[in-house]
C-alpha atoms as a PDB file:
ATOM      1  CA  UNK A   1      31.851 -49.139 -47.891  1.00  0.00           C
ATOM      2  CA  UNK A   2      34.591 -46.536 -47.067  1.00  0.00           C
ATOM      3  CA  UNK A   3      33.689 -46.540 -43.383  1.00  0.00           C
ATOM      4  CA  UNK A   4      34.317 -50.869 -43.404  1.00  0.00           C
ATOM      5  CA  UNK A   5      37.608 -49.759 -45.490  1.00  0.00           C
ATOM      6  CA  UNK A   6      38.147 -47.371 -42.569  1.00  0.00           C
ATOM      7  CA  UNK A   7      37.618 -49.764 -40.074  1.00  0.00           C
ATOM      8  CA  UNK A   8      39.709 -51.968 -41.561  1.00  0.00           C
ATOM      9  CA  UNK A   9      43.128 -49.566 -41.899  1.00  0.00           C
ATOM     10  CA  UNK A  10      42.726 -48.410 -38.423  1.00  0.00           C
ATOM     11  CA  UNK A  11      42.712 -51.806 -37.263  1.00  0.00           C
ATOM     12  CA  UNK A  12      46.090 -52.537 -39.427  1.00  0.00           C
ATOM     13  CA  UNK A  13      47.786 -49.540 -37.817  1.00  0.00           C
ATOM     14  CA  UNK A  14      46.476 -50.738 -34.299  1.00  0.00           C
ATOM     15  CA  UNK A  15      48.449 -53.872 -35.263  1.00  0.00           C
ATOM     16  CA  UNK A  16      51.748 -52.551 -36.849  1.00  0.00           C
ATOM     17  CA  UNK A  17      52.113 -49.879 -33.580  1.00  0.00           C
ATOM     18  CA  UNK A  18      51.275 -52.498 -30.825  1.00  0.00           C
ATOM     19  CA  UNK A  19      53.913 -54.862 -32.240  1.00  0.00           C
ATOM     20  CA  UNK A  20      56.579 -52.713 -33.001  1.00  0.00           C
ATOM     21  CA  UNK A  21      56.907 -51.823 -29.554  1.00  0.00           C
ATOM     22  CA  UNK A  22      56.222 -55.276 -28.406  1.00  0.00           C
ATOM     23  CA  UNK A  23      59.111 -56.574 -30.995  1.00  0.00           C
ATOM     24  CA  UNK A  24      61.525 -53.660 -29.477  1.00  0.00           C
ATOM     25  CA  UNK A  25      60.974 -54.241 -25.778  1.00  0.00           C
ATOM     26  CA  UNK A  26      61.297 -58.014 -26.220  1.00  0.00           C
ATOM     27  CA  UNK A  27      64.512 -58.562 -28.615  1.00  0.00           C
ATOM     28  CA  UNK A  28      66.016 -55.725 -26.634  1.00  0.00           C
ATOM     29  CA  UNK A  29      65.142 -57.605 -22.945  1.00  0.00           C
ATOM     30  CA  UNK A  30      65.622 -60.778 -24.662  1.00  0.00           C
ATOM     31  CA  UNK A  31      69.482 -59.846 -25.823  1.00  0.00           C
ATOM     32  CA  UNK A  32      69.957 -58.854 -22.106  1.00  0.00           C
ATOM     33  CA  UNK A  33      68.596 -61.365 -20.271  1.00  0.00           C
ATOM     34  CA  UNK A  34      70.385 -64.242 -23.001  1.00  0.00           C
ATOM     35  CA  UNK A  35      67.109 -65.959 -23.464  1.00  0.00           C
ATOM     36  CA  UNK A  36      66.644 -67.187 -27.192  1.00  0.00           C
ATOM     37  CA  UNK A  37      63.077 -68.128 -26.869  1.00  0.00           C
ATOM     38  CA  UNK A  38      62.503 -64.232 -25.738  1.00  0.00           C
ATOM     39  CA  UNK A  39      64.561 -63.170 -28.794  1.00  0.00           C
ATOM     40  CA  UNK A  40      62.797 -65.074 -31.303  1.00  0.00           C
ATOM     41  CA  UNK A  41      59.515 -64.169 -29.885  1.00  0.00           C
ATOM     42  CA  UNK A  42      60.556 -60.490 -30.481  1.00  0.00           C
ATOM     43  CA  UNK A  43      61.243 -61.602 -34.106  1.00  0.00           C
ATOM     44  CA  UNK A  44      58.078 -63.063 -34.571  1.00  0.00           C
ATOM     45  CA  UNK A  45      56.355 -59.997 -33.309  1.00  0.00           C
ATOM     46  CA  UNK A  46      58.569 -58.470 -36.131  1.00  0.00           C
ATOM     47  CA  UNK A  47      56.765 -60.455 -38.774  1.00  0.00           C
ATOM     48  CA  UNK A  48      53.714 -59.868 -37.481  1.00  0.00           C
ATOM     49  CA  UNK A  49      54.501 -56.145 -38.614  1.00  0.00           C
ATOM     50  CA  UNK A  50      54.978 -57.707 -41.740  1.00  0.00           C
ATOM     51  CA  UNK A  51      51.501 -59.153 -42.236  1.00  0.00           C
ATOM     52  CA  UNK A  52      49.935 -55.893 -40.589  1.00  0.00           C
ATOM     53  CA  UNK A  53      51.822 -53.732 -43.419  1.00  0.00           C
ATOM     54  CA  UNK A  54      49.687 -56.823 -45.710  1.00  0.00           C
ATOM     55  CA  UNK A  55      46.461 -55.416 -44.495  1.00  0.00           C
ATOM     56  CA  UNK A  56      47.215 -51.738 -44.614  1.00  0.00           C
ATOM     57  CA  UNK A  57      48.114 -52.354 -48.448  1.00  0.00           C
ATOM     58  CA  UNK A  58      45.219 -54.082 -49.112  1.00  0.00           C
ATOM     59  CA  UNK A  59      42.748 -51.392 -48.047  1.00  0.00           C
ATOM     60  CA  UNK A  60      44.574 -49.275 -50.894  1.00  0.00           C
ATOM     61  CA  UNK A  61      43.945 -51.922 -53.199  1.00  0.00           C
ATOM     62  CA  UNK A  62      40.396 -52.350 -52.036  1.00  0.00           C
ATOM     63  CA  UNK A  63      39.347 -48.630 -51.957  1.00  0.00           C
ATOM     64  CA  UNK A  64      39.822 -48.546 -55.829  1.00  0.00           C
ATOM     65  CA  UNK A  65      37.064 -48.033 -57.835  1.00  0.00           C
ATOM     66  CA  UNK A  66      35.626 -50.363 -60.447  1.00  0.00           C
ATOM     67  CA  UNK A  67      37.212 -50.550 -64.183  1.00  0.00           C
ATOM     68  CA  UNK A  68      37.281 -52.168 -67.090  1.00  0.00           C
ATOM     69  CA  UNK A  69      39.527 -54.862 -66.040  1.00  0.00           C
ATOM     70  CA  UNK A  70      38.029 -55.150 -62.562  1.00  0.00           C
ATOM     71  CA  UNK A  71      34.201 -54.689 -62.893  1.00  0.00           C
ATOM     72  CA  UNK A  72      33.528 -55.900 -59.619  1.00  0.00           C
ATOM     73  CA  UNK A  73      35.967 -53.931 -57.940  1.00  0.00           C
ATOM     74  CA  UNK A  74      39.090 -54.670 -56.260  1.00  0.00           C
ATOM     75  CA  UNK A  75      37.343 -56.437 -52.709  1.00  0.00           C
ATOM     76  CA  UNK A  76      39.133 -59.714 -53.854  1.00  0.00           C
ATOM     77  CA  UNK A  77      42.322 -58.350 -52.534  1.00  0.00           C
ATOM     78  CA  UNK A  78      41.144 -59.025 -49.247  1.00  0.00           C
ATOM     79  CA  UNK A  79      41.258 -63.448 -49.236  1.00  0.00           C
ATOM     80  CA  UNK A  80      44.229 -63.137 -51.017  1.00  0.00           C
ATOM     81  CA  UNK A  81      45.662 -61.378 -48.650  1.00  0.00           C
ATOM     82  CA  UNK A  82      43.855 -63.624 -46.079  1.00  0.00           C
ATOM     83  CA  UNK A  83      45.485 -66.371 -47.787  1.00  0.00           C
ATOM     84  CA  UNK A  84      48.804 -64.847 -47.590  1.00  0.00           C
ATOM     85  CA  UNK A  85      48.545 -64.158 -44.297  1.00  0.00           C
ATOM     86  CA  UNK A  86      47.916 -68.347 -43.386  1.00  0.00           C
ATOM     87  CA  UNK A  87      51.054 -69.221 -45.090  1.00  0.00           C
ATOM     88  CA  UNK A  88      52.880 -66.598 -42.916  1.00  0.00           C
ATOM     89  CA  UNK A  89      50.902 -67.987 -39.616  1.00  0.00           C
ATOM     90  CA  UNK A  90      52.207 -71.901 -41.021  1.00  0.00           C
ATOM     91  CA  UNK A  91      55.496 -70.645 -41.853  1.00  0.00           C
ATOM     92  CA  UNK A  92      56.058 -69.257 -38.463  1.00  0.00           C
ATOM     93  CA  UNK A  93      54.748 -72.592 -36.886  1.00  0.00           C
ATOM     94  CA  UNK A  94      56.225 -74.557 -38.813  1.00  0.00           C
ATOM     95  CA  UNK A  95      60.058 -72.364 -38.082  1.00  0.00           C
ATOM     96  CA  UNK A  96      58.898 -73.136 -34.315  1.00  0.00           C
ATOM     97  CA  UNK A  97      58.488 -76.766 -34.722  1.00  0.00           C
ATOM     98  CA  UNK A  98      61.817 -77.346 -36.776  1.00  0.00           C
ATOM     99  CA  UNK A  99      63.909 -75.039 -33.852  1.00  0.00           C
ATOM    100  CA  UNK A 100      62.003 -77.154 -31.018  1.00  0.00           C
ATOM    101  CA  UNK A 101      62.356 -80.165 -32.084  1.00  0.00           C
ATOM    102  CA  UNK A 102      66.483 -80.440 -31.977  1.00  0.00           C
ATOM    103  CA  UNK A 103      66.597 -78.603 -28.602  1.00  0.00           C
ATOM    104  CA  UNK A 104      64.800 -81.950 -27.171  1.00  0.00           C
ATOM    105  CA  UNK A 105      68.314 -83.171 -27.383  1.00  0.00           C
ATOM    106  CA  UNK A 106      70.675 -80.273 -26.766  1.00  0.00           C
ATOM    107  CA  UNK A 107      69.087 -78.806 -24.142  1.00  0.00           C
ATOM    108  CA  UNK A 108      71.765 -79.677 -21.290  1.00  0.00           C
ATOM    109  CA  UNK A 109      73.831 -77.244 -22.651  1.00  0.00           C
ATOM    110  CA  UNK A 110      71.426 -74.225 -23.104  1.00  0.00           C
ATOM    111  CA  UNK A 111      72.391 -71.487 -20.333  1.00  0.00           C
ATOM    112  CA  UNK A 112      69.816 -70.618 -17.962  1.00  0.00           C
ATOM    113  CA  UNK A 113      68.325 -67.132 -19.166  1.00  0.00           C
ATOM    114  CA  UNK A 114      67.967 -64.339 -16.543  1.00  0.00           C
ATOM    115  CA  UNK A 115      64.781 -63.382 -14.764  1.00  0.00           C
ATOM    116  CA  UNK A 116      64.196 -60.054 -17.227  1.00  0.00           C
ATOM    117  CA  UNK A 117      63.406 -62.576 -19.711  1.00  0.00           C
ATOM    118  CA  UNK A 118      60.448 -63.285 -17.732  1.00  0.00           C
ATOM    119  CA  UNK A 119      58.959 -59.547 -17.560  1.00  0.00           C
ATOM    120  CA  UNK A 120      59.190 -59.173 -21.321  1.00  0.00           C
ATOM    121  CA  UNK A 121      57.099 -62.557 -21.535  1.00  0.00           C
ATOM    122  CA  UNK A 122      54.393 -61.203 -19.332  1.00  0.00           C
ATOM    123  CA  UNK A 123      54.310 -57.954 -20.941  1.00  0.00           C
ATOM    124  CA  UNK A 124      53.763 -60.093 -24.193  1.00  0.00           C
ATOM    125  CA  UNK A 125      50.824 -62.186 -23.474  1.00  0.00           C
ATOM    126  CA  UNK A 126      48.641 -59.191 -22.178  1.00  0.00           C
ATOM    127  CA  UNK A 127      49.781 -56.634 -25.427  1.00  0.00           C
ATOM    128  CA  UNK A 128      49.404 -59.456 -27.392  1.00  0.00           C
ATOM    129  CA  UNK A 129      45.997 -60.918 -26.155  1.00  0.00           C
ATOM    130  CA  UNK A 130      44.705 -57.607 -26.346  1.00  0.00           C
ATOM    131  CA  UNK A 131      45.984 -56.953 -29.838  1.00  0.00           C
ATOM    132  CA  UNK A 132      43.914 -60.270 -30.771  1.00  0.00           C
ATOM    133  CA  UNK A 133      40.610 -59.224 -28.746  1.00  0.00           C
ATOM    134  CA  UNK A 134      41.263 -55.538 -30.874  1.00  0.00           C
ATOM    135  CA  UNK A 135      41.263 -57.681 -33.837  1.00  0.00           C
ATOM    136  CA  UNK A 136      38.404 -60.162 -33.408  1.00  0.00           C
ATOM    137  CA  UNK A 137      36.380 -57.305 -32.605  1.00  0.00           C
ATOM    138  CA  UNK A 138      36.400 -54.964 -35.555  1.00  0.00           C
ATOM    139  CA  UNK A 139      36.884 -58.165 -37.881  1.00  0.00           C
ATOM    140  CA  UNK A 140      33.064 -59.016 -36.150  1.00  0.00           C
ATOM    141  CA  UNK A 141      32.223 -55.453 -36.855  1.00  0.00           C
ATOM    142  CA  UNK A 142      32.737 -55.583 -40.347  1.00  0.00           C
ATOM    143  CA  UNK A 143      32.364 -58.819 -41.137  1.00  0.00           C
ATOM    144  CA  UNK A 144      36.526 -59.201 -42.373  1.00  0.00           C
ATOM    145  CA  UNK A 145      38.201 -62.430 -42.947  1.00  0.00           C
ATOM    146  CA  UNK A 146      41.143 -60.558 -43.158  1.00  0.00           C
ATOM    147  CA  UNK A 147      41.131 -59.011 -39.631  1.00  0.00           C
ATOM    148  CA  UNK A 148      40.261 -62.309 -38.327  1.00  0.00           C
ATOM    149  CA  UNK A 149      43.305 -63.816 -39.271  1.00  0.00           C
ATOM    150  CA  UNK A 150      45.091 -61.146 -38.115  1.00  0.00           C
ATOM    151  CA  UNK A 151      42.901 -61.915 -34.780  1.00  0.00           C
ATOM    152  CA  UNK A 152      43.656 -65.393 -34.564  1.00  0.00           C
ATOM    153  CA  UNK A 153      47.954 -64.865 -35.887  1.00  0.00           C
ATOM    154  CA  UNK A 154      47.536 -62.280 -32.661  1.00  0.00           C
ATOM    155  CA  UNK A 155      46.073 -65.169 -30.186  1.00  0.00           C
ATOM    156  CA  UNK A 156      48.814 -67.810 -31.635  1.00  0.00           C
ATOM    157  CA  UNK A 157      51.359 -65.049 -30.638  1.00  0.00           C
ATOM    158  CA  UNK A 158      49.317 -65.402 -27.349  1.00  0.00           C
ATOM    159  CA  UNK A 159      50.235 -68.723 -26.959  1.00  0.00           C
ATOM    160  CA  UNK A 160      53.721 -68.553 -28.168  1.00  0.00           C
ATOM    161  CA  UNK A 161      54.139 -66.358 -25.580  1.00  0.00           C
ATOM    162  CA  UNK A 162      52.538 -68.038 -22.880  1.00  0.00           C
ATOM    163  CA  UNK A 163      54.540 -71.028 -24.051  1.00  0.00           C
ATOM    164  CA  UNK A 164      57.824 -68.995 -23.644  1.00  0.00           C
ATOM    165  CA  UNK A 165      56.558 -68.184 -20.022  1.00  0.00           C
ATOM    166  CA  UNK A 166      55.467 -71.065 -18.744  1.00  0.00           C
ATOM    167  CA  UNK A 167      58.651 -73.303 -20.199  1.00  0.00           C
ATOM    168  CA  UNK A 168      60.996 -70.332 -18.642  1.00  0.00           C
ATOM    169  CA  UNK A 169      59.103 -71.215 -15.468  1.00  0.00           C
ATOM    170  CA  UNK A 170      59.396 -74.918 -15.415  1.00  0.00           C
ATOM    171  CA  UNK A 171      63.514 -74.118 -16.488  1.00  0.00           C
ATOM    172  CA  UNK A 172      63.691 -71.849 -13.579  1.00  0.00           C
ATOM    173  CA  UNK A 173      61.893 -74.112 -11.426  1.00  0.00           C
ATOM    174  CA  UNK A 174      63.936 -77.472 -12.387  1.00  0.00           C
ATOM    175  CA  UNK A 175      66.941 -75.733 -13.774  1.00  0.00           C
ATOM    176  CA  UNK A 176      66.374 -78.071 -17.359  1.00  0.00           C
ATOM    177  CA  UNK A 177      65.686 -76.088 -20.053  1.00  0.00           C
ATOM    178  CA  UNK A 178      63.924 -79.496 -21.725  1.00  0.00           C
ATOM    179  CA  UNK A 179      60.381 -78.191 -20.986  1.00  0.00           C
ATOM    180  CA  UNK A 180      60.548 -75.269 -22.949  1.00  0.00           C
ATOM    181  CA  UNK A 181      61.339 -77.112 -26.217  1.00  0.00           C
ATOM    182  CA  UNK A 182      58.472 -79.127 -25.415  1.00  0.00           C
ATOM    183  CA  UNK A 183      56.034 -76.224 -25.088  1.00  0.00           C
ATOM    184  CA  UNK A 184      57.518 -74.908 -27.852  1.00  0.00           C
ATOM    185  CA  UNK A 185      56.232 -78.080 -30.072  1.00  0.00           C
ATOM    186  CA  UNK A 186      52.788 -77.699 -29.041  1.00  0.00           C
ATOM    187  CA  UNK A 187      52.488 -74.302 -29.723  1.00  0.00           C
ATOM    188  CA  UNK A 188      53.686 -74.501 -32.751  1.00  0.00           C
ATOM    189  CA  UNK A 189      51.384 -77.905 -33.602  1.00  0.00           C
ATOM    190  CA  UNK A 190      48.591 -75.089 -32.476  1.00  0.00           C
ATOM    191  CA  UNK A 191      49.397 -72.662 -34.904  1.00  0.00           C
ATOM    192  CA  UNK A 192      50.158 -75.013 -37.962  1.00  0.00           C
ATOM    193  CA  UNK A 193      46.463 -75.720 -37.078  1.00  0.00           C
ATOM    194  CA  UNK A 194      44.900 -72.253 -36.768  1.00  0.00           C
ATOM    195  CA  UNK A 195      46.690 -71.472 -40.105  1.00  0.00           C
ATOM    196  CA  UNK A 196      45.049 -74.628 -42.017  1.00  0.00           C
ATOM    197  CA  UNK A 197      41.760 -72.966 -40.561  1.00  0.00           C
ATOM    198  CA  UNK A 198      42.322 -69.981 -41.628  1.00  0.00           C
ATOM    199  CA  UNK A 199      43.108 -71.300 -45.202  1.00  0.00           C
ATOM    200  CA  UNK A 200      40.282 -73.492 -45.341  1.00  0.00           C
ATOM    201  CA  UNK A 201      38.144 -70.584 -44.299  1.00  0.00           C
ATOM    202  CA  UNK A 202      38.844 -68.007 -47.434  1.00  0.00           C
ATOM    203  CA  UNK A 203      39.042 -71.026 -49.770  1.00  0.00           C
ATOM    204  CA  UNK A 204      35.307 -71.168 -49.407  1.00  0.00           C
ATOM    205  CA  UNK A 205      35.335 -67.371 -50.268  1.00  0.00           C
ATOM    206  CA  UNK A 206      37.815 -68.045 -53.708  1.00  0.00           C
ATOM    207  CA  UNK A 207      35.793 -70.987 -54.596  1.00  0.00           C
ATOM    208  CA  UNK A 208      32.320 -68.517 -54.643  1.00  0.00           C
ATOM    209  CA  UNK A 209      30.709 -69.963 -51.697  1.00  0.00           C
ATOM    210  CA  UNK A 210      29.256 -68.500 -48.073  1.00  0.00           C
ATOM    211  CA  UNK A 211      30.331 -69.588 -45.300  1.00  0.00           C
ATOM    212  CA  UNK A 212      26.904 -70.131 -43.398  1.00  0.00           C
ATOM    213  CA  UNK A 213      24.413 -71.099 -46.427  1.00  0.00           C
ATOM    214  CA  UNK A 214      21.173 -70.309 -44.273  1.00  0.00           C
ATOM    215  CA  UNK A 215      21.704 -66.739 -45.881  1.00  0.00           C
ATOM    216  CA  UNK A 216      19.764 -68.506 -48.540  1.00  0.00           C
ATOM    217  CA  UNK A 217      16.723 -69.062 -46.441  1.00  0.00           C
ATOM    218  CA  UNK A 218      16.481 -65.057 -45.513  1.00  0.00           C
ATOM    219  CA  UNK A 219      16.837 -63.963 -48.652  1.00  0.00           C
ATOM    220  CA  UNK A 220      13.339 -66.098 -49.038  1.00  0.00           C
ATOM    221  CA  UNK A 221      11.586 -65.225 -46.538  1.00  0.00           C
ATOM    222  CA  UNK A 222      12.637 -61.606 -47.480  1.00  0.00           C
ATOM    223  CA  UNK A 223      11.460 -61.965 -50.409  1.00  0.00           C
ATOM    224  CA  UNK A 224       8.033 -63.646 -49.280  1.00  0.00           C
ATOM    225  CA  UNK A 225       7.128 -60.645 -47.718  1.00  0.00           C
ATOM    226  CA  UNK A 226       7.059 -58.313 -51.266  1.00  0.00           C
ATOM    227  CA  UNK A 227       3.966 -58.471 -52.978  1.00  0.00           C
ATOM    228  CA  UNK A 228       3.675 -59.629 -55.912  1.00  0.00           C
ATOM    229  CA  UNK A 229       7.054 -61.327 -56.189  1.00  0.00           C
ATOM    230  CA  UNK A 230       6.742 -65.320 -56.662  1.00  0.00           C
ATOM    231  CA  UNK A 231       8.291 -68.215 -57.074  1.00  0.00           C
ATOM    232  CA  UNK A 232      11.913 -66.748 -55.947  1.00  0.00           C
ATOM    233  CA  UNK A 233      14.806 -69.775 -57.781  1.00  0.00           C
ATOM    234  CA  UNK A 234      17.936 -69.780 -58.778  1.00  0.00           C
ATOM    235  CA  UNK A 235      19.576 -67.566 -56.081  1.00  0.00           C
ATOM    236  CA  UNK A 236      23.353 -67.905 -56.476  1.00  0.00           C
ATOM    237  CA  UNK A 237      25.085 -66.060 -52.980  1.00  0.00           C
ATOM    238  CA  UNK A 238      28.887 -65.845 -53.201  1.00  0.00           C
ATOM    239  CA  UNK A 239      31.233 -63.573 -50.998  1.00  0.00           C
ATOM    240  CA  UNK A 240      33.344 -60.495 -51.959  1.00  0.00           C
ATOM    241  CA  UNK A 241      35.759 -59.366 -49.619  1.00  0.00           C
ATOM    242  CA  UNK A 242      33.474 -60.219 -46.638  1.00  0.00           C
ATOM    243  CA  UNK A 243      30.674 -58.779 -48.273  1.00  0.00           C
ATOM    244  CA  UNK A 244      27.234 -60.718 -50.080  1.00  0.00           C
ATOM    245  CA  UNK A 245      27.014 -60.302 -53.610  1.00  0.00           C
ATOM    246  CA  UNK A 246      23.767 -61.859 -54.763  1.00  0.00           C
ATOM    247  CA  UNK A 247      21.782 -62.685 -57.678  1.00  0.00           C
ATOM    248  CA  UNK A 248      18.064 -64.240 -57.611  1.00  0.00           C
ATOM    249  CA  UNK A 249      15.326 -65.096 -60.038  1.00  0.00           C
ATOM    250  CA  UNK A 250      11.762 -64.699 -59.465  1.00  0.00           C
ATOM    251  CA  UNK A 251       8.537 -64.756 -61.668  1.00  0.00           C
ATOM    252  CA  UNK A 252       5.805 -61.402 -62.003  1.00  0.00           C
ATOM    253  CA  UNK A 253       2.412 -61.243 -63.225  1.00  0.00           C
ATOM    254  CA  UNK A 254       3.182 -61.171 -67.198  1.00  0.00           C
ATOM    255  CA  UNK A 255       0.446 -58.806 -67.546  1.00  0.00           C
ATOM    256  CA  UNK A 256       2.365 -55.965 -65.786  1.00  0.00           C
ATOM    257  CA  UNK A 257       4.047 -53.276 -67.224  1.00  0.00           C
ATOM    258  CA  UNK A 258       8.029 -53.094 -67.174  1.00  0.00           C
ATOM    259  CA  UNK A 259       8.179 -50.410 -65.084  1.00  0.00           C
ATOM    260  CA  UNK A 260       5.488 -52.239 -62.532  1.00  0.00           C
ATOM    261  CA  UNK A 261       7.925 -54.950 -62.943  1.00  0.00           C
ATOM    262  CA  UNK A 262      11.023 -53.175 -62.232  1.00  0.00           C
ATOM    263  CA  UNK A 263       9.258 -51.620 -59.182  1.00  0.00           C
ATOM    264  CA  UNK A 264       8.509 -55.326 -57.708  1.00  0.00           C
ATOM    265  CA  UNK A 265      12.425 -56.179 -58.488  1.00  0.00           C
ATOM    266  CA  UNK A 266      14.020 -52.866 -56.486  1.00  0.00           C
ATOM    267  CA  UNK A 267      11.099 -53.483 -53.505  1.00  0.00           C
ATOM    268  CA  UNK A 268      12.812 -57.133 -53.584  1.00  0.00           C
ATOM    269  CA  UNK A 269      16.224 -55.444 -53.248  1.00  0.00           C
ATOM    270  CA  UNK A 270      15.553 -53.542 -50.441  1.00  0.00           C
ATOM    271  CA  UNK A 271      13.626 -55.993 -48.523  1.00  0.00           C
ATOM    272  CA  UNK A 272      16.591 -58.457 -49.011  1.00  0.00           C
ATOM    273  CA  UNK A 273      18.877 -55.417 -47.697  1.00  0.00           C
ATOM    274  CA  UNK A 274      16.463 -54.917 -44.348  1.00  0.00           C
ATOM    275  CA  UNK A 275      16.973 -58.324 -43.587  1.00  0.00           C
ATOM    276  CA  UNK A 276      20.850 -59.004 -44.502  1.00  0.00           C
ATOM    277  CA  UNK A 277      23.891 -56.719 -43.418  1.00  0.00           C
ATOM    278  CA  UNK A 278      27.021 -55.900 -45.583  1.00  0.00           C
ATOM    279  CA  UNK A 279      25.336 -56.240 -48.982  1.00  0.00           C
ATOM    280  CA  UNK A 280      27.750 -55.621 -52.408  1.00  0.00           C
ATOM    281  CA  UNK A 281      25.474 -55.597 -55.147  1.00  0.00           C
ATOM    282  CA  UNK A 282      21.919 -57.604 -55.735  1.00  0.00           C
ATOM    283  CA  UNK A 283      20.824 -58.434 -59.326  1.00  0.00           C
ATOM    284  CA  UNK A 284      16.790 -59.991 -59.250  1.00  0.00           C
ATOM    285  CA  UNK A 285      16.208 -61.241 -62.978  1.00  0.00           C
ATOM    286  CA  UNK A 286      12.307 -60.910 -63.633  1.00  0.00           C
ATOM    287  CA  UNK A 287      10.526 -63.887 -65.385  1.00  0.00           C
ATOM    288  CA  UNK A 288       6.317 -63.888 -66.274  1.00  0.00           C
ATOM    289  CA  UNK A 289       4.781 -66.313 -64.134  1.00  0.00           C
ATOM    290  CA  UNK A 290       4.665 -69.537 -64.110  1.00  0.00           C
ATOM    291  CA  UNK A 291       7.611 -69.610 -66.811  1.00  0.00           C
ATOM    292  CA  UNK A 292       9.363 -72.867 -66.938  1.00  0.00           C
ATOM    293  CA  UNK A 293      12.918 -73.423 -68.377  1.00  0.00           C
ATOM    294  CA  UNK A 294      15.722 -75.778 -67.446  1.00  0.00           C
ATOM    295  CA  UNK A 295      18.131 -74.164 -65.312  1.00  0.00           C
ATOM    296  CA  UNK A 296      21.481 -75.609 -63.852  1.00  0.00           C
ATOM    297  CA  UNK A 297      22.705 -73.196 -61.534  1.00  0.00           C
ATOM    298  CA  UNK A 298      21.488 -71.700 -57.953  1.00  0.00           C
ATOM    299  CA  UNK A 299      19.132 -73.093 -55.405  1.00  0.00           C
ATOM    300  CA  UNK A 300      15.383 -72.718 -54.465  1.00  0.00           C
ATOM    301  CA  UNK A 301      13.534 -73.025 -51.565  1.00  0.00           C
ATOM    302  CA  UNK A 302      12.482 -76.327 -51.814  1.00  0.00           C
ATOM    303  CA  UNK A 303      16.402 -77.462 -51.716  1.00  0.00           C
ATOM    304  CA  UNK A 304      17.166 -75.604 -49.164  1.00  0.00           C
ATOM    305  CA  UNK A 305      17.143 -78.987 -46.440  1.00  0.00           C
ATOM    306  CA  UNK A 306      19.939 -79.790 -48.421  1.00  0.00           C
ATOM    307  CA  UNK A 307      22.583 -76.933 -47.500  1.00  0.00           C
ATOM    308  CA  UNK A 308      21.249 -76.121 -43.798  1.00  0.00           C
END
């Protein structure tokens, strides 16, 4: 747990360091070179501090231990922040769409910027496509929502910035400044989108669900292979901070002792761990066999055509 909470920090400072130098070189070249759309992609590097500072703060939050308030623990923190994170990704769109959208009209009398403009573009798209591969790749690691948003906000600041190039190249090249509010729209139609994703994505977290429900079927067939455990039902999977927490039912021989009863339950906890990575906590109820009551919640085998 406190190596994935490791993980996780190093990747925020990765982030707030690679864009803080980004953000200086390009609203300093930007002011220079009297290019606007270079400017205000060195802002939006600026934000993306901003949402980096999110995920350092949130690793504090997370590495709490349990209380009395918080039995669980604190993992939560990490969707909300997720969540927070979207709004900032549609905000910023949305700020890009609303600035494009009247330059469709004005942009006659926009002054042509001045090839430096250009260098602090290109400089852009590589730090910040490699800022997004950084991200992508420890949020695999670890299995963190919160580091993929932060991976895909990084690849939308990929395409803002390709954006900014290619419309200062199609300005430079026709000597209208029109095409870069157009490219501007797009891109920021393309992050509006990726943020919506990104919601949608930890909503399924807040709401108690998984995000790929054949976890179900391998916590059967892990349990399948532990003698003497039958009849595995009600398994209820819901995600905490990336993580599985897990509770299933499953029926003994009612002639064993509790002890030989607990033993089957911990050998179907650690065959369920073998088979599944980034496990929070498992909780296997033990019922005599063949025990029958009505039960609501959770799903069995049998049902399991219906959520893969």
């Amino acid at each position: 747990m406190n190596r994935r909470l490791a993980q996780i920090r190093l990747a925020s400072w990765v982030g707030i360091i690679g864009n803080i130098v980004l953000a200086v070189v390009k609203v300093v070249l930007g002011l220079v070179a009297n290019s606007l759309a270079v400017i205000g992609d060195g802002l939006d590097s600026i934000s993306d501090i901003v949402t980096f500072l999110v995920s350092l703060f949130v690793t504090g939050i997370m590495s709490k231990a349990p209380d009395k308030e918080h039995a669980y623990g604190h993992h939560r923190a990490e969707p909300l922040a997720t969540v927070i994170i979207a709004f900032l990704m549609f905000f910023a769109g949305a700020q890009l769409l609303l600035a494009a959208v009247p330059r469709l009209f004005t942009s006659g009398t926009v002054p042509l910027p001045s090839v430096l403009a250009v260098y602090a573009t290109v400089l852009s798209v590589f730090g910040k496509a490699l800022l997004s591969w950084f991200q992508y790749r420890m949020a695999k690691r670890v299995s963190s929502l919160l580091l993929e948003a932060n991976g895909r906000n990084m690849f939308n600041d990929t395409l803002i910035s390709a954006g900014v190039l290619a419309g200062l190249g199609l300005t430079f090249w026709t000597g209208k400044a029109v095409f870069d509010a157009i490219l501007a729209i797009l891109v920021s139609l393309w992050i509006i989108k990726g943020a919506l994703a990104v919601f949608l994505k930890t909503t399924t977290e807040l709401m108690d669900g998984v995000h790929d429900s054949t976890v179900y079927s391998q916590v059967f067939a892990a349990i399948d292979r532990v003698e003497g455990a039958r009849n595995p039902h009600r398994a209820r999977i819901r995600m905490l901070g990336g993580l599985f927490l897990m509770e299933v039912d499953i029926q003994v021989d009612g002639g064993l002792t509790v002890k030989e009863g607990h033993d089957i339950a911990r050998q179907v906890e650690e065959s369920i761990k073998g088979q599944i990575e980034n496990i929070y906590d498992i909780v296997v109820h033990i019922e005599p066999l063949h025990n029958e009551e009505a039960e609501k919640y959770g799903v069995t085998p049998e049902e399991m055509s219906d959520f893969c």
